[in-house]
N, C-alpha and C. Protein backbone atom coordinates (compact mmCIF):
# COMPACT_ATOMS: atom_id res chain seq x y z
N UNK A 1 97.61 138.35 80.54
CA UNK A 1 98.39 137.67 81.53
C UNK A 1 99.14 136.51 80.92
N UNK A 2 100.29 136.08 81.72
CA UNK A 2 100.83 134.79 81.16
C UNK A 2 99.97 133.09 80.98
N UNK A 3 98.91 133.22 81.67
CA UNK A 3 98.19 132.23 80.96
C UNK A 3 98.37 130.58 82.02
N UNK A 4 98.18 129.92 81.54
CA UNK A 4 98.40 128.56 82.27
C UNK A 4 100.28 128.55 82.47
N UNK A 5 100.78 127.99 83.42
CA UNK A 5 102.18 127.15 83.47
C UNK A 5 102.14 126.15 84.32
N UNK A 6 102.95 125.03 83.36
CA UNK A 6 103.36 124.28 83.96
C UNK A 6 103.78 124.20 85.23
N UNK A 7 103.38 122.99 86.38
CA UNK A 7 103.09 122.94 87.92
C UNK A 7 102.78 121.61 88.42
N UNK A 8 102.87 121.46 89.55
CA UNK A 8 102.50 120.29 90.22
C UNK A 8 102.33 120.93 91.69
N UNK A 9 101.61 119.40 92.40
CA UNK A 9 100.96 120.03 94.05
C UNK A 9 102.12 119.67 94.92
N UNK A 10 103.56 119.46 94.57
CA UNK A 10 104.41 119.35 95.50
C UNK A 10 104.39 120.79 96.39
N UNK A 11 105.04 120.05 98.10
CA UNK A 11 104.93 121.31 98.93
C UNK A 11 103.51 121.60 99.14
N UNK A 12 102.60 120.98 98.81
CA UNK A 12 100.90 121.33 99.46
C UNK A 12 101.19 120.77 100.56
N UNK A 13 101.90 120.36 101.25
CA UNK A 13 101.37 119.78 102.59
C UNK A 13 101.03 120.63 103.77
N UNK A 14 99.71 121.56 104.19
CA UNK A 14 99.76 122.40 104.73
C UNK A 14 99.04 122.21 106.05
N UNK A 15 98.69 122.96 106.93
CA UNK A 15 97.87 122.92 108.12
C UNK A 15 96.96 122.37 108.11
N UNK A 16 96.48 121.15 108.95
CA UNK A 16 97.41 120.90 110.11
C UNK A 16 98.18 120.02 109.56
N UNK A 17 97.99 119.09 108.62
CA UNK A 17 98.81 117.90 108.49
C UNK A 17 99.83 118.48 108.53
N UNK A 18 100.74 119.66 108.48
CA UNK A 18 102.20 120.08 108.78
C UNK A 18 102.65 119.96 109.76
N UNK A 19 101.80 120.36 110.83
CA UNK A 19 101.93 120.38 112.69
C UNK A 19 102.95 119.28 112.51
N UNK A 20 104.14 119.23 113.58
CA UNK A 20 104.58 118.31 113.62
C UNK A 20 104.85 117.16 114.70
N UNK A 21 103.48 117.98 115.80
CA UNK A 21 102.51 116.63 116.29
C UNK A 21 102.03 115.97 115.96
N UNK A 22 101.56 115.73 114.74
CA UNK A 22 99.95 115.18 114.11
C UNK A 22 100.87 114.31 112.94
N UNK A 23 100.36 113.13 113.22
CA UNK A 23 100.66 112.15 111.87
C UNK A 23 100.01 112.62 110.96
N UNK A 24 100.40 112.98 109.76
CA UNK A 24 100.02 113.50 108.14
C UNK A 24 99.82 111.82 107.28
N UNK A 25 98.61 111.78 106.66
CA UNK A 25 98.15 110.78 106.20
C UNK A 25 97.62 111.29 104.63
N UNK A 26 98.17 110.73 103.55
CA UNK A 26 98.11 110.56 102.16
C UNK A 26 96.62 109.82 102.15
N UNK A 27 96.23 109.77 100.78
CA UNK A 27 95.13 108.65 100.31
C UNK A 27 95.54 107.99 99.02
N UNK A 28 95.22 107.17 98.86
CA UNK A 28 95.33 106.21 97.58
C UNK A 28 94.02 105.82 97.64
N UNK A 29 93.71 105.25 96.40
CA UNK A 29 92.78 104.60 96.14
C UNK A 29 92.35 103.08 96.37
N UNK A 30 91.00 102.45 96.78
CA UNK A 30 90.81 101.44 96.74
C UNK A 30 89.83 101.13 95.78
N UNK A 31 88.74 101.74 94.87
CA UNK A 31 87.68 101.24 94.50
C UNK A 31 87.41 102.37 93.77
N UNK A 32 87.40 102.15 92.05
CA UNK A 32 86.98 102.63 91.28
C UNK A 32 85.64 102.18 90.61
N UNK A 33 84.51 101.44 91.07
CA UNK A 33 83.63 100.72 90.52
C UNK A 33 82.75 100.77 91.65
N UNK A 34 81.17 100.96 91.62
CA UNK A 34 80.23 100.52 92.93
C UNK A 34 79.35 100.67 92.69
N UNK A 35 77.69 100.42 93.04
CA UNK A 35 76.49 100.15 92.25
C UNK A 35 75.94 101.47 93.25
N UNK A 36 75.51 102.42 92.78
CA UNK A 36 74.70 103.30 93.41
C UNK A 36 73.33 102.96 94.19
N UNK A 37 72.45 103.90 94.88
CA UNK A 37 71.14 103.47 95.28
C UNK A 37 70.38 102.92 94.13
N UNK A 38 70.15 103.00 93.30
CA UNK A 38 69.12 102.59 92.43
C UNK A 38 69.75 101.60 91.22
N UNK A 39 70.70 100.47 91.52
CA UNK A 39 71.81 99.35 91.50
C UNK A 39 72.66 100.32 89.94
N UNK A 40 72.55 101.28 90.37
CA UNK A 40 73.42 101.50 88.66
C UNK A 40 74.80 101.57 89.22
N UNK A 41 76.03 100.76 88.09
CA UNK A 41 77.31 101.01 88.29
C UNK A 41 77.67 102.00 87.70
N UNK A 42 78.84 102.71 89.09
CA UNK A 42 79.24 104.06 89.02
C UNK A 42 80.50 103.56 88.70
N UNK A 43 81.44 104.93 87.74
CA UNK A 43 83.08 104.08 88.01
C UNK A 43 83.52 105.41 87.75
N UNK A 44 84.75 105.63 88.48
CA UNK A 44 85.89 106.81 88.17
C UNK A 44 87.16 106.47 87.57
N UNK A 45 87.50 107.60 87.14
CA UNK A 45 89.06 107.28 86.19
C UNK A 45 89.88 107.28 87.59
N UNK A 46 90.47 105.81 87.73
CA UNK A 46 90.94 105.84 88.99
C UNK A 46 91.90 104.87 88.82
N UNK A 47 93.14 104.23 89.05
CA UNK A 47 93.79 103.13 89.15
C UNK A 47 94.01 102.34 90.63
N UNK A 48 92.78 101.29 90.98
CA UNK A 48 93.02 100.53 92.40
C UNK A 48 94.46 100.93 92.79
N UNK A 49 94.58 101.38 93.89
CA UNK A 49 96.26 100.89 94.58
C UNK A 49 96.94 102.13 94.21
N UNK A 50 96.87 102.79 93.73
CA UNK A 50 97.53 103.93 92.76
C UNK A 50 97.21 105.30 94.00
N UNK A 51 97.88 106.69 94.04
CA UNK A 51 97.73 107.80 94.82
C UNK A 51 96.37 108.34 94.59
N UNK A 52 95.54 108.86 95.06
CA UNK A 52 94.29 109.76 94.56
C UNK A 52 95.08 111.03 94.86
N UNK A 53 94.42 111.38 93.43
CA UNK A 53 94.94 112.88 92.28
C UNK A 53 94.98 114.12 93.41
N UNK A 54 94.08 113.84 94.68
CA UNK A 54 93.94 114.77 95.66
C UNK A 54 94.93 114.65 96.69
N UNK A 55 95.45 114.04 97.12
CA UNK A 55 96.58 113.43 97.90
C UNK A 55 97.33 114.46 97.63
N UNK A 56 97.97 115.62 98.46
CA UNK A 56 98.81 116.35 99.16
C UNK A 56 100.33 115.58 99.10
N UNK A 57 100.96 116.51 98.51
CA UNK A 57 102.93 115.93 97.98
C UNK A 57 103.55 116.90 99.23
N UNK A 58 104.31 116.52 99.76
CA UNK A 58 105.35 116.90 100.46
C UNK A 58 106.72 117.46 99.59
N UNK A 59 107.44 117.62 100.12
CA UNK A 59 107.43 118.00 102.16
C UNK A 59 106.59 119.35 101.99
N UNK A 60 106.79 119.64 103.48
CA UNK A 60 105.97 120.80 104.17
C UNK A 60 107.36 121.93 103.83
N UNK A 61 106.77 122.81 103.95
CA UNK A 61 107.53 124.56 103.25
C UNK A 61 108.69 124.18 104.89
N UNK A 62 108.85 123.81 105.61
CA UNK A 62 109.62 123.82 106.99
C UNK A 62 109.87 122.56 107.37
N UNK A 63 111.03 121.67 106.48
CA UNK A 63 110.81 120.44 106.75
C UNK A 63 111.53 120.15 108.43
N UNK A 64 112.34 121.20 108.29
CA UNK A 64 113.33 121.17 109.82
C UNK A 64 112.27 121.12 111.04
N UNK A 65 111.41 121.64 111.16
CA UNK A 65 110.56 122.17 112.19
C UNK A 65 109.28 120.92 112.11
N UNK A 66 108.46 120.32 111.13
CA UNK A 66 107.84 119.91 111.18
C UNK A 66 108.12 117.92 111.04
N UNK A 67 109.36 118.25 110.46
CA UNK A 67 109.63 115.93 110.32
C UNK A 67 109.07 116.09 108.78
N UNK A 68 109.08 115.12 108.46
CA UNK A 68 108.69 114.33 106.98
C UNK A 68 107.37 114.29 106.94
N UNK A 69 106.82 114.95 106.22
CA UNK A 69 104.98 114.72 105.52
C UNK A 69 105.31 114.19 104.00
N UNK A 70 104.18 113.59 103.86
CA UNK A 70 103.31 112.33 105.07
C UNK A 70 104.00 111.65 105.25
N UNK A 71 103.67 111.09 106.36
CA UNK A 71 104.56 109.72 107.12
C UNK A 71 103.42 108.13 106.56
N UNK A 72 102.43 108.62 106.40
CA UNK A 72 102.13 107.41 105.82
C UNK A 72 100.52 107.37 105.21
N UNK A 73 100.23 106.37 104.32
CA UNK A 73 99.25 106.57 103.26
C UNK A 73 97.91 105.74 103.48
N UNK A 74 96.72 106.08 103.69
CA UNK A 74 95.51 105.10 103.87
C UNK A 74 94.62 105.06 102.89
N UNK A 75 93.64 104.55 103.03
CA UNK A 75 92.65 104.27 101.65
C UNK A 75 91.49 105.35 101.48
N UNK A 76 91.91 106.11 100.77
CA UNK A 76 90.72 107.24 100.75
C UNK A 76 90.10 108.24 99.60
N UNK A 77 89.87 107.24 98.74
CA UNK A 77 89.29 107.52 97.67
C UNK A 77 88.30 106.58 97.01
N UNK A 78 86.87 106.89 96.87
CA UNK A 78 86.09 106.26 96.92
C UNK A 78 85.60 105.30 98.07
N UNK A 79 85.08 105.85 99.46
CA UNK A 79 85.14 105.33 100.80
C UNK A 79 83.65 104.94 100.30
N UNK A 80 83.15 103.68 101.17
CA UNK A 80 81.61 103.61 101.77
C UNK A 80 81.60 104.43 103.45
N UNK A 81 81.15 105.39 103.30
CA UNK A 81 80.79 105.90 104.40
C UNK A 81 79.39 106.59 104.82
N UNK A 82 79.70 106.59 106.14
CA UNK A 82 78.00 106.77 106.75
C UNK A 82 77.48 108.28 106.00
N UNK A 83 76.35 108.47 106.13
CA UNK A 83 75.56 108.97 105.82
C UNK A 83 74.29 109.74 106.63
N UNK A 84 74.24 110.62 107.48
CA UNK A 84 73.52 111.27 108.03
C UNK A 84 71.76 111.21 107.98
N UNK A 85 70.93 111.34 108.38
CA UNK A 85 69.65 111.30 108.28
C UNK A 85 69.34 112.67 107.39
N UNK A 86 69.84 113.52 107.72
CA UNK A 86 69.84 114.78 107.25
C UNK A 86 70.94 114.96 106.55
N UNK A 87 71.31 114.20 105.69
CA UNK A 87 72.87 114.49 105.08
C UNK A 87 72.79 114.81 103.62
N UNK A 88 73.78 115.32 103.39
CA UNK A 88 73.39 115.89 102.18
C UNK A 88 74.63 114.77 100.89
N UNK A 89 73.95 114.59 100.07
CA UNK A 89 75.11 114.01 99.16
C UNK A 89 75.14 114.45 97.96
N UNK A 90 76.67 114.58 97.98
CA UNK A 90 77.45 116.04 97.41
C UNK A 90 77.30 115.65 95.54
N UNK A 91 77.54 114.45 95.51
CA UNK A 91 77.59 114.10 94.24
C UNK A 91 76.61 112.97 93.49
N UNK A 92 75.93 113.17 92.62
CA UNK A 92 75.05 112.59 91.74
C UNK A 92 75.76 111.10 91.86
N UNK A 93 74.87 109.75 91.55
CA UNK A 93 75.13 108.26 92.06
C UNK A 93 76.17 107.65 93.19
N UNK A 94 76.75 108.66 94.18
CA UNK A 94 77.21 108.21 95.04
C UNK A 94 77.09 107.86 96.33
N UNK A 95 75.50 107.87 96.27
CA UNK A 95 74.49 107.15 97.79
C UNK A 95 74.43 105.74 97.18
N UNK A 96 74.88 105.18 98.01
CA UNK A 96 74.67 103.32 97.74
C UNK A 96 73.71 102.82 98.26
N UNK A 97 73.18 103.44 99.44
CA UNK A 97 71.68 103.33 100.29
C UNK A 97 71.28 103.72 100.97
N UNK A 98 69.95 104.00 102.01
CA UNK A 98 69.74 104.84 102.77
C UNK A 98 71.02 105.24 103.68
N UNK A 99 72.11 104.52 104.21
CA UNK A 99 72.90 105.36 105.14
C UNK A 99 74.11 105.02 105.27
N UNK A 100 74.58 104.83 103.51
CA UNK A 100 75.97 104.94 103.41
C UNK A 100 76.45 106.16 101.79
N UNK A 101 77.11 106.80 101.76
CA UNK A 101 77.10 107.62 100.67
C UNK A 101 78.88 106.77 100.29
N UNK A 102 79.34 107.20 99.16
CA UNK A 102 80.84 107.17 98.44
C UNK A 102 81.38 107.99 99.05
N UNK A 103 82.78 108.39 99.45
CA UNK A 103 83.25 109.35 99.92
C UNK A 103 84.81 109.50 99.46
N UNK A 104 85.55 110.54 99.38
CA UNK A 104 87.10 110.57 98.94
C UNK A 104 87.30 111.87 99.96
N UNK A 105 88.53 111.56 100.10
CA UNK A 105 89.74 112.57 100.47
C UNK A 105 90.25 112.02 101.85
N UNK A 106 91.70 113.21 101.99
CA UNK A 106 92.25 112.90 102.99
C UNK A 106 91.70 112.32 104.49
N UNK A 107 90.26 112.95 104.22
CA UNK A 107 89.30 112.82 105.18
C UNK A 107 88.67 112.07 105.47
N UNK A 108 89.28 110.70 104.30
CA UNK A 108 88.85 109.72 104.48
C UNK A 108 89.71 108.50 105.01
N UNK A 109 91.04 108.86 104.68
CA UNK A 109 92.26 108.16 104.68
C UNK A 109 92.65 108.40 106.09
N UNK A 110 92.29 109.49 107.12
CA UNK A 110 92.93 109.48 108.08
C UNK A 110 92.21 109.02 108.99
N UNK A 111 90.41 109.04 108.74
CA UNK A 111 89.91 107.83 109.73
C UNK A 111 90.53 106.04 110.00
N UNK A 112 91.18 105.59 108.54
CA UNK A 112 91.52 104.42 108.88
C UNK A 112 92.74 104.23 109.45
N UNK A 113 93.64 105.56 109.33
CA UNK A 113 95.18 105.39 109.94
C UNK A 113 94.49 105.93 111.54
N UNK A 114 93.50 106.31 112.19
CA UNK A 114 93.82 106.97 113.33
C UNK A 114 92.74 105.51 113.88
N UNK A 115 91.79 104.77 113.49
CA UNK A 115 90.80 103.56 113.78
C UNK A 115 92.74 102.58 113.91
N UNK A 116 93.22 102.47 113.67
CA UNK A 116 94.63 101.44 113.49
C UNK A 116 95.18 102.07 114.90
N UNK A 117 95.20 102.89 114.82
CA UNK A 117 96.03 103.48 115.79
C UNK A 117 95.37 103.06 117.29
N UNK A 118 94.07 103.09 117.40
CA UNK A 118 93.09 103.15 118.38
C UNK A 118 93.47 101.60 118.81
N UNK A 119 93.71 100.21 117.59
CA UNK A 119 94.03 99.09 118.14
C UNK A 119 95.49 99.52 118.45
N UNK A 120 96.11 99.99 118.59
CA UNK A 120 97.64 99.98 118.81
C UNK A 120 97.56 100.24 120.12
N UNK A 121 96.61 101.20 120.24
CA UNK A 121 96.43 101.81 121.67
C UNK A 121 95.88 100.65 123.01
N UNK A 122 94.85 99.86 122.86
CA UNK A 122 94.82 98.73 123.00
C UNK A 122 95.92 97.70 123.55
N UNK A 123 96.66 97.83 121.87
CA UNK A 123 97.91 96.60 122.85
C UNK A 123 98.66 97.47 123.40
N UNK A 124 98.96 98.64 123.38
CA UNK A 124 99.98 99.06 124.43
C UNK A 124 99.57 100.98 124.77
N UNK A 125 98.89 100.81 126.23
CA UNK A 125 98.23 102.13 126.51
C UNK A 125 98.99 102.84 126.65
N UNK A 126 100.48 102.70 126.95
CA UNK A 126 101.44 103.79 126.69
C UNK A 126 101.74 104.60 125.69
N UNK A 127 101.02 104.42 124.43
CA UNK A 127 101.46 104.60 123.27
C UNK A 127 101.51 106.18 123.02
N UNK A 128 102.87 106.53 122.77
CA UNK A 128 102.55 107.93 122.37
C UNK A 128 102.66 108.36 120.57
N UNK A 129 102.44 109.47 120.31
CA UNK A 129 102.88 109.89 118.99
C UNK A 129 103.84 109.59 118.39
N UNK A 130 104.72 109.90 118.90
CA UNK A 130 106.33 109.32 118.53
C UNK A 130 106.43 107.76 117.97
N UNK A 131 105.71 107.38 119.06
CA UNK A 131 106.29 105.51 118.91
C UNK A 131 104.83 105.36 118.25
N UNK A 132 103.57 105.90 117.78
CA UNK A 132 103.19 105.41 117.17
C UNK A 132 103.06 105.66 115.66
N UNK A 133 103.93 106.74 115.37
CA UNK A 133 104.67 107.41 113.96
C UNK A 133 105.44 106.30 113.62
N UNK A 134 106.57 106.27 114.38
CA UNK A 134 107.41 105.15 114.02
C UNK A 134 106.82 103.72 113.80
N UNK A 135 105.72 103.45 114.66
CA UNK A 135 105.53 101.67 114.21
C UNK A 135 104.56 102.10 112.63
N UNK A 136 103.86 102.96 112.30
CA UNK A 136 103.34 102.78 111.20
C UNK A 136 104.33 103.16 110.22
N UNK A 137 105.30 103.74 110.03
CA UNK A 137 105.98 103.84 109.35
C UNK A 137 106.80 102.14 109.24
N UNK A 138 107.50 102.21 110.32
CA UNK A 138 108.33 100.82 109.91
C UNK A 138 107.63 99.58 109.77
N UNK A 139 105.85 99.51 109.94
CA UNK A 139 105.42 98.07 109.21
C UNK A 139 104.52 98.87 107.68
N UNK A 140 104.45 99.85 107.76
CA UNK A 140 104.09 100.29 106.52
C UNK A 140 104.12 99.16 104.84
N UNK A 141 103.36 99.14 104.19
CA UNK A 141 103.53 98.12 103.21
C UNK A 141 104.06 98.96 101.80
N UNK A 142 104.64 98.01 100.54
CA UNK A 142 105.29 98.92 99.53
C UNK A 142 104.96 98.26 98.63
N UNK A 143 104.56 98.52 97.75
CA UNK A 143 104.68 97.94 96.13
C UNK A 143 105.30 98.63 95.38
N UNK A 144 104.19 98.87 94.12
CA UNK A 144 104.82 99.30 92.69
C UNK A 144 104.14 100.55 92.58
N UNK A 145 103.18 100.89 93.03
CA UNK A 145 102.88 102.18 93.37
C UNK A 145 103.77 102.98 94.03
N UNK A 146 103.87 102.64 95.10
CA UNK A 146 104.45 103.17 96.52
C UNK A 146 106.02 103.48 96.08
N UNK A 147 106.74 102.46 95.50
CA UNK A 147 108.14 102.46 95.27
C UNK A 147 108.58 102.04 96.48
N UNK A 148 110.25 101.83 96.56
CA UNK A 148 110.55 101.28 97.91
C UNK A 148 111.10 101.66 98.97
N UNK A 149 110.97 102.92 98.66
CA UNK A 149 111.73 103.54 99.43
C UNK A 149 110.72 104.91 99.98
N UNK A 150 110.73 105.68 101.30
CA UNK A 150 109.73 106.70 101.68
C UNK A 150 110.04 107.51 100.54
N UNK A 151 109.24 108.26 100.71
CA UNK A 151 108.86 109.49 100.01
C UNK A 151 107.93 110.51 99.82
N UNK A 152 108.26 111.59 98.86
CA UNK A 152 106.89 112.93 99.79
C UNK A 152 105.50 112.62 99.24
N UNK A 153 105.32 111.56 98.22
CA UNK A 153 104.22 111.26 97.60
C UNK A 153 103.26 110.70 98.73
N UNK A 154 103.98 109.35 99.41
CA UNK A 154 103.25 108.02 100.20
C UNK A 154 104.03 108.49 101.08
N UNK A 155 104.66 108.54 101.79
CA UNK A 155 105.49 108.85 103.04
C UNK A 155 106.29 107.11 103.11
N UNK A 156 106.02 106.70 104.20
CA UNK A 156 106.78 105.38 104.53
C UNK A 156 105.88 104.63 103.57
N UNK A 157 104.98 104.33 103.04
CA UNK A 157 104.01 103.34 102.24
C UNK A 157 102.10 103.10 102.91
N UNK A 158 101.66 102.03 102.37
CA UNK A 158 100.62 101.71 102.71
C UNK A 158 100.14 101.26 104.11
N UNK A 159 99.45 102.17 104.78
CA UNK A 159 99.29 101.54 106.69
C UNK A 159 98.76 100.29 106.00
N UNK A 160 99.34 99.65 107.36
CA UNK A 160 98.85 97.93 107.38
C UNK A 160 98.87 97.56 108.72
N UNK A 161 97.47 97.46 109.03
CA UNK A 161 96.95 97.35 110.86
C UNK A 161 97.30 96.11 111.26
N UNK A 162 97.41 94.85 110.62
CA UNK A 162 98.01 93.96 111.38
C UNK A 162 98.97 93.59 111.76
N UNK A 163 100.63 94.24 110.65
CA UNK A 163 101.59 94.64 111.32
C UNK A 163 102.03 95.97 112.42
N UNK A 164 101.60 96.97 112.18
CA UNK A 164 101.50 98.39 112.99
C UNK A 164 100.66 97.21 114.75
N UNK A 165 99.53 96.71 115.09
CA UNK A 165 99.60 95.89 116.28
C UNK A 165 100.39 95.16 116.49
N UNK A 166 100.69 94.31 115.35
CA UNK A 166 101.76 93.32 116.25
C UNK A 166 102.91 93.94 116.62
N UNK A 167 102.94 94.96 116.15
CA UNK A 167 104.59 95.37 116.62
C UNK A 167 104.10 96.77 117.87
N UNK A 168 103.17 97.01 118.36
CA UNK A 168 102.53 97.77 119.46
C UNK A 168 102.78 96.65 120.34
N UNK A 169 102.01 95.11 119.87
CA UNK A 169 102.11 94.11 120.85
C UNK A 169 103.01 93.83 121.12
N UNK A 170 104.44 94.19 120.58
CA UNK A 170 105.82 93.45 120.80
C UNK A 170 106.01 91.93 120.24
N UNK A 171 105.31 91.55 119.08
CA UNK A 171 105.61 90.52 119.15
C UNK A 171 106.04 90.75 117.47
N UNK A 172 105.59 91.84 116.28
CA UNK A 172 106.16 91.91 115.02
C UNK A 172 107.29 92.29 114.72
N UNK A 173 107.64 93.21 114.27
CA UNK A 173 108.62 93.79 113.60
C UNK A 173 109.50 95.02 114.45
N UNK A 174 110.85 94.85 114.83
CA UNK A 174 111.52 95.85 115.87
C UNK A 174 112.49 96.21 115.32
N UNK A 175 113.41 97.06 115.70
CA UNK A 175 114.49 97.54 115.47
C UNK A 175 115.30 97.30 116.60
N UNK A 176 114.86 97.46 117.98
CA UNK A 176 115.59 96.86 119.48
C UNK A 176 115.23 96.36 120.39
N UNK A 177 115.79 95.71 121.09
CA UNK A 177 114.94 94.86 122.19
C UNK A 177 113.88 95.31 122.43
N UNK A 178 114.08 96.82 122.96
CA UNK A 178 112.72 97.96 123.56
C UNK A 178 111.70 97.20 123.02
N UNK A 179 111.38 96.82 121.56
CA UNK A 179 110.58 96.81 120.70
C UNK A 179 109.95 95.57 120.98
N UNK A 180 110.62 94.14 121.89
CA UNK A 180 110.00 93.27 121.85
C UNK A 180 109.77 93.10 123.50
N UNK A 181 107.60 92.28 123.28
CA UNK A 181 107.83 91.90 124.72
C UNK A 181 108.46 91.12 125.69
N UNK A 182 108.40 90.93 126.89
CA UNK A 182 109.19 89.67 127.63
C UNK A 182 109.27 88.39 126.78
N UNK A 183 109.82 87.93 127.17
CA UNK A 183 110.39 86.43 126.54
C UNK A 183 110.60 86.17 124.74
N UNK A 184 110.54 87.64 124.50
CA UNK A 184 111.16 87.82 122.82
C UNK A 184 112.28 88.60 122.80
N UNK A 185 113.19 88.71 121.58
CA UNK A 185 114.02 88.95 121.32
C UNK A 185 114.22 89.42 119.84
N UNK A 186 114.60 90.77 119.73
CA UNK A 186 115.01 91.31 117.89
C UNK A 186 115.45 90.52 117.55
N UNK A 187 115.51 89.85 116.34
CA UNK A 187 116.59 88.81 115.69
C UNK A 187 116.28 89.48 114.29
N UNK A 188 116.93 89.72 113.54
CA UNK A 188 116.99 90.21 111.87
C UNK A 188 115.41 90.89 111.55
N UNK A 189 115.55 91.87 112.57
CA UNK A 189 114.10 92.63 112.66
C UNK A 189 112.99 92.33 113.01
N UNK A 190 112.71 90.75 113.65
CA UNK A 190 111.81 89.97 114.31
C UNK A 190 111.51 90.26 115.23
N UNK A 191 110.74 90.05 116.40
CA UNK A 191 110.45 89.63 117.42
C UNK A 191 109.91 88.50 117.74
N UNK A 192 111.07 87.40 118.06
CA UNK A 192 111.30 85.87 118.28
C UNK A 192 111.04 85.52 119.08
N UNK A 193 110.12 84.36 119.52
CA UNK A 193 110.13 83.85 120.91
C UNK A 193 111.36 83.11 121.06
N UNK A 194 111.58 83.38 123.06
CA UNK A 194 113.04 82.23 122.91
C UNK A 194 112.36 81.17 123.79
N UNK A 195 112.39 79.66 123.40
CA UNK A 195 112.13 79.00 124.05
C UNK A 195 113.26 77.81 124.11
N UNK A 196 113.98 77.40 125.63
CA UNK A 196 114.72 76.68 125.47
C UNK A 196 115.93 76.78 124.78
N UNK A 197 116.37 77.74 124.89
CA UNK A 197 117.60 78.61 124.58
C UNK A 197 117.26 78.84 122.91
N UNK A 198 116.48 78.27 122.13
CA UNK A 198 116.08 78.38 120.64
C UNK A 198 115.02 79.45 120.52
N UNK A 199 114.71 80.53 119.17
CA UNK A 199 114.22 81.42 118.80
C UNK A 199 113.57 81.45 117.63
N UNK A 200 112.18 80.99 117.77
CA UNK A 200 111.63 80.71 116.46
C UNK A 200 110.13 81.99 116.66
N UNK A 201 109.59 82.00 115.31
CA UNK A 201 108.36 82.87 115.17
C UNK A 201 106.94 81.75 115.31
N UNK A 202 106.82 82.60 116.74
CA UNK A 202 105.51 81.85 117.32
C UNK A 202 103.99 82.60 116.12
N UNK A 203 104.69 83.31 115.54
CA UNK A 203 102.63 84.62 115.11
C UNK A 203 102.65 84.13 113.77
């Protein structure tokens, strides 16, 4: 046979994260270093802040039909997560103690984008899919990983829950009035309080 060729995981973005109901969520990494149950330090070839190697590249095989995958990227590589009574752990030093194990993948990254979402929901119970695609995308965070612009790697960039609420709350980051509550106003993508005919940032 022809043997190995050259390849990459672009276009993995498949079911469901394709649906183009369902926010599609990337992982990056937070934590390459952690002391196992019995205090030994564990570490992976990993770069903090950087994509995990498992992280799904876009777009989806139907970009017309489904929108842009991923729309945005959470922390999910090397998780502290719970741990079952009866649970099984998959990999040698990655129980930290009776009832938290290490954890990676997408499956980890989309508990913290959909826990964000849950406060969004909070400040504003109307919240649907749509408008809550869009606020994590447009407070989304960027570095030198991410680059600055979206893309099929990270989608819009790094979720960041305290902008994605404030702008549920109407009081962060808008694009149109819609976006801000009573007695604010868009100003150069703000949401300004006006007090006394003047518009300054009360948050």
């Amino acid at each position: 046979g022809p043997g190995l060729v050259p390849c990459d995981n672009a276009m993995a973005q498949g079911m469901p994260a394709s649906s183009p109901g369902l926010i599609s969520v990337a992982a990056y990494n937070t934590k390459n270093t952690w002391k196992d149950i019995d205090q030994q330090v564990k570490t992976i070839t990993a770069t903090v802040g950087d994509i995990a190697y498992f992280s799904s590249i876009g777009p989806s095989r139907d970009e017309a039909m489904t929108g842009y995958k991923p729309e945005i990227s959470g922390p999910g590589q090397m998780i502290a997560s719970s741990l079952a009574d009866d649970g099984i752990v998959l990999s040698l030093g990655t129980q930290i103690d009776r009832i938290h194990v290490m954890m990676q993948g997408t499956s980890m990254a989309c508990p913290h984008v959909n826990g964000i979402v849950g406060l969004m929901l909070q400040a504003d119970p109307t919240l649907n899919t749509t408008k809550a695609r869009r606020i994590l995308m447009k407070t989304a965070g960027r570095d030198g990983f991410t680059g600055a612009d979206q893309n099929y790697r990270w989608g819009a960039g790094k979720v960041r829950a305290l902008g994605a609420v404030k702008m549920a709350l109407g009081i962060g980051f808008c694009e149109d009035a819609a976006d801000c509550r009573e007695g604010r106003v868009c100003t150069t993508g703000r949401c300004l309080q006006v007090e006394n005919g003047a518009c300054y940032a009360a948050d």
